[in-house]
N, C-alpha and C. Protein backbone atom coordinates (compact mmCIF):
# COMPACT_ATOMS: atom_id res chain seq x y z
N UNK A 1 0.93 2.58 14.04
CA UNK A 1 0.67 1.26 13.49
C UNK A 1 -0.81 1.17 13.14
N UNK A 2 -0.86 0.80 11.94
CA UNK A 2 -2.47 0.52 11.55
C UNK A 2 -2.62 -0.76 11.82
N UNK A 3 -4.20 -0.92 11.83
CA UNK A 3 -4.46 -2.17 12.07
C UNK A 3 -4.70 -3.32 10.85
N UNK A 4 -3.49 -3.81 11.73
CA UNK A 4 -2.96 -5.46 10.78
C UNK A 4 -2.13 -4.53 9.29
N UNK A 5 -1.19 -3.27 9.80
CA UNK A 5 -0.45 -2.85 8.74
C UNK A 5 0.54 -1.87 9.69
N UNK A 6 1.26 -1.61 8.61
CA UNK A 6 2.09 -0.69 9.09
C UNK A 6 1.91 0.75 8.38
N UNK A 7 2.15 1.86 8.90
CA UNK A 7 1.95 3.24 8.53
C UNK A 7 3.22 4.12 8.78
N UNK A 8 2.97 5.53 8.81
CA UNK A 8 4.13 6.45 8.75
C UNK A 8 2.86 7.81 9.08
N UNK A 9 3.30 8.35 9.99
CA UNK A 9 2.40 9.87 9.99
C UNK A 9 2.24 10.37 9.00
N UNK A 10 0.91 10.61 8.77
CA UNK A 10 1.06 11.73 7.65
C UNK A 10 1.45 12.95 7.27
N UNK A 11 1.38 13.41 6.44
CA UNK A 11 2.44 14.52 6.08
C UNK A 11 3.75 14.63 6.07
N UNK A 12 4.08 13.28 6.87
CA UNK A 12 5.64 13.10 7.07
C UNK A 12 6.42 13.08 5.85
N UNK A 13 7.26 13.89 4.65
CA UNK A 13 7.87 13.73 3.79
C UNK A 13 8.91 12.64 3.73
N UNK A 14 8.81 11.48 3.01
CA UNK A 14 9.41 9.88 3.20
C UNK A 14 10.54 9.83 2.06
N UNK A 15 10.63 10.60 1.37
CA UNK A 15 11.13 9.46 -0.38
C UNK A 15 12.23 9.02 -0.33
N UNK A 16 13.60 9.24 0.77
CA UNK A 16 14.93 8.12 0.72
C UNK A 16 14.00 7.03 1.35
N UNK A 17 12.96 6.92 2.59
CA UNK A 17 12.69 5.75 2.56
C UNK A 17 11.96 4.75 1.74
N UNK A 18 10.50 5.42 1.25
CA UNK A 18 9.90 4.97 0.43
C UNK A 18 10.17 4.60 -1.28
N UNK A 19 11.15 5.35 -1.86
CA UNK A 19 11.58 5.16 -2.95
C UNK A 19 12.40 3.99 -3.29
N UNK A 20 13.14 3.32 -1.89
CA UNK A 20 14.19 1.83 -2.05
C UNK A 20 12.80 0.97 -1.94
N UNK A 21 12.43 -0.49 -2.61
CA UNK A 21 11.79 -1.28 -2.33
C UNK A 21 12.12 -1.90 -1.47
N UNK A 22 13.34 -1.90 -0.59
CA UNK A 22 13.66 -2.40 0.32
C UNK A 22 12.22 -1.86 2.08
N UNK A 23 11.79 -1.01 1.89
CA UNK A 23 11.17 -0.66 2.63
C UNK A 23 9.68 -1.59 2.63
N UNK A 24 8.90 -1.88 1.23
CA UNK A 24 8.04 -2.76 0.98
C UNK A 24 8.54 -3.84 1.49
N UNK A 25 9.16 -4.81 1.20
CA UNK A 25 9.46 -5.65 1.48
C UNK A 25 9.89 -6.31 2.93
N UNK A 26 10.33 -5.19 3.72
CA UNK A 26 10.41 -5.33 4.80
C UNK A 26 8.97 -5.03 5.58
N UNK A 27 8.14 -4.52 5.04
CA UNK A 27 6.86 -4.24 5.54
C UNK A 27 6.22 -5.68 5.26
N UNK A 28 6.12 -6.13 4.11
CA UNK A 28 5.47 -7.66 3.92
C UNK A 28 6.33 -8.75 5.13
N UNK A 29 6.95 -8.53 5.15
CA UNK A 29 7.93 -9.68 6.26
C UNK A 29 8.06 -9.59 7.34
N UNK A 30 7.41 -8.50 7.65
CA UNK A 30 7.30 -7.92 9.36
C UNK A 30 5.15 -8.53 9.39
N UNK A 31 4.66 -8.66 8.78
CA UNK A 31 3.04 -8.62 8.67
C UNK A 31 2.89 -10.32 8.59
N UNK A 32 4.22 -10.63 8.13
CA UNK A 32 4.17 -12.02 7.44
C UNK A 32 3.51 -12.69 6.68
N UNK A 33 3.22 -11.84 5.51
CA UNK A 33 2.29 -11.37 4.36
C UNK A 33 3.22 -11.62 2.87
N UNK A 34 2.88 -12.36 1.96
CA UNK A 34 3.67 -12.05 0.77
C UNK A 34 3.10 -10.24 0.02
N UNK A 35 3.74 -9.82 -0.72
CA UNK A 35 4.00 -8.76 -1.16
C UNK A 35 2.17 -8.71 -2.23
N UNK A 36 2.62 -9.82 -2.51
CA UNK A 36 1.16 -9.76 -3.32
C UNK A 36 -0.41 -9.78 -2.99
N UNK A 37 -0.08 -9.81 -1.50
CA UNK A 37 -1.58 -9.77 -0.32
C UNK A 37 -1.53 -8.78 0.38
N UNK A 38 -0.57 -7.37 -0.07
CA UNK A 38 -0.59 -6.51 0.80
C UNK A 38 -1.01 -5.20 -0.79
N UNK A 39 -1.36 -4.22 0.03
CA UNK A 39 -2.37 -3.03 -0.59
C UNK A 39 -1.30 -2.02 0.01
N UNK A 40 -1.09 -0.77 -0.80
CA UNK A 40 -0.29 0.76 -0.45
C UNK A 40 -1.18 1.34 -0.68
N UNK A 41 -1.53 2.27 0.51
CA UNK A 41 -2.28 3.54 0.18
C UNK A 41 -1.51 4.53 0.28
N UNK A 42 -1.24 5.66 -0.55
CA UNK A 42 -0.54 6.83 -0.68
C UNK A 42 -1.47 7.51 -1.32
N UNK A 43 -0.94 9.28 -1.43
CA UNK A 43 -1.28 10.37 -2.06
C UNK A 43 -0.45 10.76 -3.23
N UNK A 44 0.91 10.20 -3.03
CA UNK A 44 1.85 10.35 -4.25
C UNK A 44 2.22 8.85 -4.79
N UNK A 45 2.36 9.34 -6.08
CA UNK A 45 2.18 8.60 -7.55
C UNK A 45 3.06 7.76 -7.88
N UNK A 46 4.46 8.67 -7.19
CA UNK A 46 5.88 7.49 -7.39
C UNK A 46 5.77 6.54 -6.57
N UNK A 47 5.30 6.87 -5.24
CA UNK A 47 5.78 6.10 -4.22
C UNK A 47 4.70 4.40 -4.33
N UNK A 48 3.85 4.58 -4.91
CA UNK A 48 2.75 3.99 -5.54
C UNK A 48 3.35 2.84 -7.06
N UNK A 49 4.29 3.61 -7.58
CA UNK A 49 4.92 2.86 -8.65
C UNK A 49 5.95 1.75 -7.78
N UNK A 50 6.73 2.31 -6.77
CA UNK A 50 7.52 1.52 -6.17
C UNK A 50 7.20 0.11 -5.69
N UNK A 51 6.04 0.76 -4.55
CA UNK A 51 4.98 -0.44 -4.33
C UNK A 51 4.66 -1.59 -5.59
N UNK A 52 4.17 -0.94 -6.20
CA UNK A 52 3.48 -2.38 -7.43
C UNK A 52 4.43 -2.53 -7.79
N UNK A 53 5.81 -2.06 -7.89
CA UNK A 53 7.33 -2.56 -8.20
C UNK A 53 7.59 -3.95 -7.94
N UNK A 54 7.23 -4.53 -6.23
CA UNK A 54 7.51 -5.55 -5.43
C UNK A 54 6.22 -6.36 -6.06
N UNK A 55 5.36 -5.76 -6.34
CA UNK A 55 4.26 -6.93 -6.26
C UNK A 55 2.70 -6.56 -5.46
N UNK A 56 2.83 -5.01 -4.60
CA UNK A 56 2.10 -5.00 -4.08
C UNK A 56 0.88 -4.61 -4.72
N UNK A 57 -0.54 -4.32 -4.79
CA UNK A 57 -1.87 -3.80 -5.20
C UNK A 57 -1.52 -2.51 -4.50
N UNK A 58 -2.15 -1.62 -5.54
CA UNK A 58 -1.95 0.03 -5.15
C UNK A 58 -3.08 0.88 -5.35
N UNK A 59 -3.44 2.05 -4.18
CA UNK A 59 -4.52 2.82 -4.45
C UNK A 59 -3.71 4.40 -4.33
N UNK A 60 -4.00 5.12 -5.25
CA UNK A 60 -4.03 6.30 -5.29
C UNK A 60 -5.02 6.89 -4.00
N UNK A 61 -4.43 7.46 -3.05
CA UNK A 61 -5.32 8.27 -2.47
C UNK A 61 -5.98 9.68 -2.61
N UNK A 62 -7.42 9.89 -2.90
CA UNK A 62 -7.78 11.04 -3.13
C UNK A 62 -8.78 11.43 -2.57
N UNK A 63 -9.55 10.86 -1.82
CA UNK A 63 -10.66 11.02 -0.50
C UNK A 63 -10.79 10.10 0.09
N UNK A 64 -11.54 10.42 1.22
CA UNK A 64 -12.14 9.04 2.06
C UNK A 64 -13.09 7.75 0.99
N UNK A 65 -13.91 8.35 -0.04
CA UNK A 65 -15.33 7.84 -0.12
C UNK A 65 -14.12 7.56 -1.76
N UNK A 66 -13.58 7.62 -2.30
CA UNK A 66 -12.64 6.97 -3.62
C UNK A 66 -11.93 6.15 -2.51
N UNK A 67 -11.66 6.10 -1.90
CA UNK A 67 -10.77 4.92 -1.26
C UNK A 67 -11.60 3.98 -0.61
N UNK A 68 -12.97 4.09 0.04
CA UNK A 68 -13.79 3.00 0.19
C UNK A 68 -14.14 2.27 -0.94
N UNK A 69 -14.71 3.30 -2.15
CA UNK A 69 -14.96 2.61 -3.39
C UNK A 69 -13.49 1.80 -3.76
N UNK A 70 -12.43 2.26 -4.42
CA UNK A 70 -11.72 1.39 -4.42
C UNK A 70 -11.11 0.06 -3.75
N UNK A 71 -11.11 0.18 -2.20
CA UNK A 71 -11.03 -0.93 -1.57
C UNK A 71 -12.04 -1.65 -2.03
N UNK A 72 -13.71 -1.15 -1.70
CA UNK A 72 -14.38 -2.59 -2.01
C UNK A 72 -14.33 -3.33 -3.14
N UNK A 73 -13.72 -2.69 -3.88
CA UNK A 73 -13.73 -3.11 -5.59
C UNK A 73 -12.35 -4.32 -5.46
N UNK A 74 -12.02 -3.60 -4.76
CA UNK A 74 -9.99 -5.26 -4.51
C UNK A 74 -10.86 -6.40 -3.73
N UNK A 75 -11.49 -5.88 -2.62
CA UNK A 75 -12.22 -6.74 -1.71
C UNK A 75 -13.09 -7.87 -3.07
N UNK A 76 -13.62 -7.53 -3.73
CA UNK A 76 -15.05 -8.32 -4.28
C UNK A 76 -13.93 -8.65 -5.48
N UNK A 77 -12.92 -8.36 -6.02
CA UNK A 77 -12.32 -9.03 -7.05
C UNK A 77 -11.30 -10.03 -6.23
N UNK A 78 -10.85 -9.93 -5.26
CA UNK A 78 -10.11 -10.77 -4.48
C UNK A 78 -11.04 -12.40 -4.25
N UNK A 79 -11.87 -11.94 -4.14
CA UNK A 79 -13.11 -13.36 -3.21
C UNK A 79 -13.35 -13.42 -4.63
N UNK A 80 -13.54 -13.33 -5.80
CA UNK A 80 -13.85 -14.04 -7.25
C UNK A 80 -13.28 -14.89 -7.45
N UNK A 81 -11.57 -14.91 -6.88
CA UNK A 81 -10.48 -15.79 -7.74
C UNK A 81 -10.64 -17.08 -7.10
């Protein structure tokens, strides 16, 4: 369990779960979060399409220091609106 999210080990190969949006969605409703205040971080591309499927904001994962940059960039466009 991440903090204030939910996770899956990594490396763990997912795609019957991750590929139904049924899995997003149950992740927003367990956080008690609408779909549109929650962020996917992955390494793969589909599972990333699924996500923004429901509604969620999505980051491609490809290092530590692209995923800080990208978070702060949701962070500082989030507090604009």
């Amino acid at each position: 369990m991440a903090k204030n999210g939910l996770t899956i080990e990594p490396g763990v190969y997912k795609p019957e779960i991750v590929l139904s949006k049924k899995i997003f969605l149950l992740a927003a409703k367990k956080l008690d979060a609408k779909t549109e205040d929650c962020v996917f971080i992955d390494d793969y591309g589909d599972f990333l399409k699924v996500a923004e499927s429901v509604g969620m904001k999505v980051i491609l994962f490809k290092n530590s220091k692209e995923l800080r940059y990208e978070l702060d960039n949701l962070l500082n466009n989030n507090h604009k609106m």
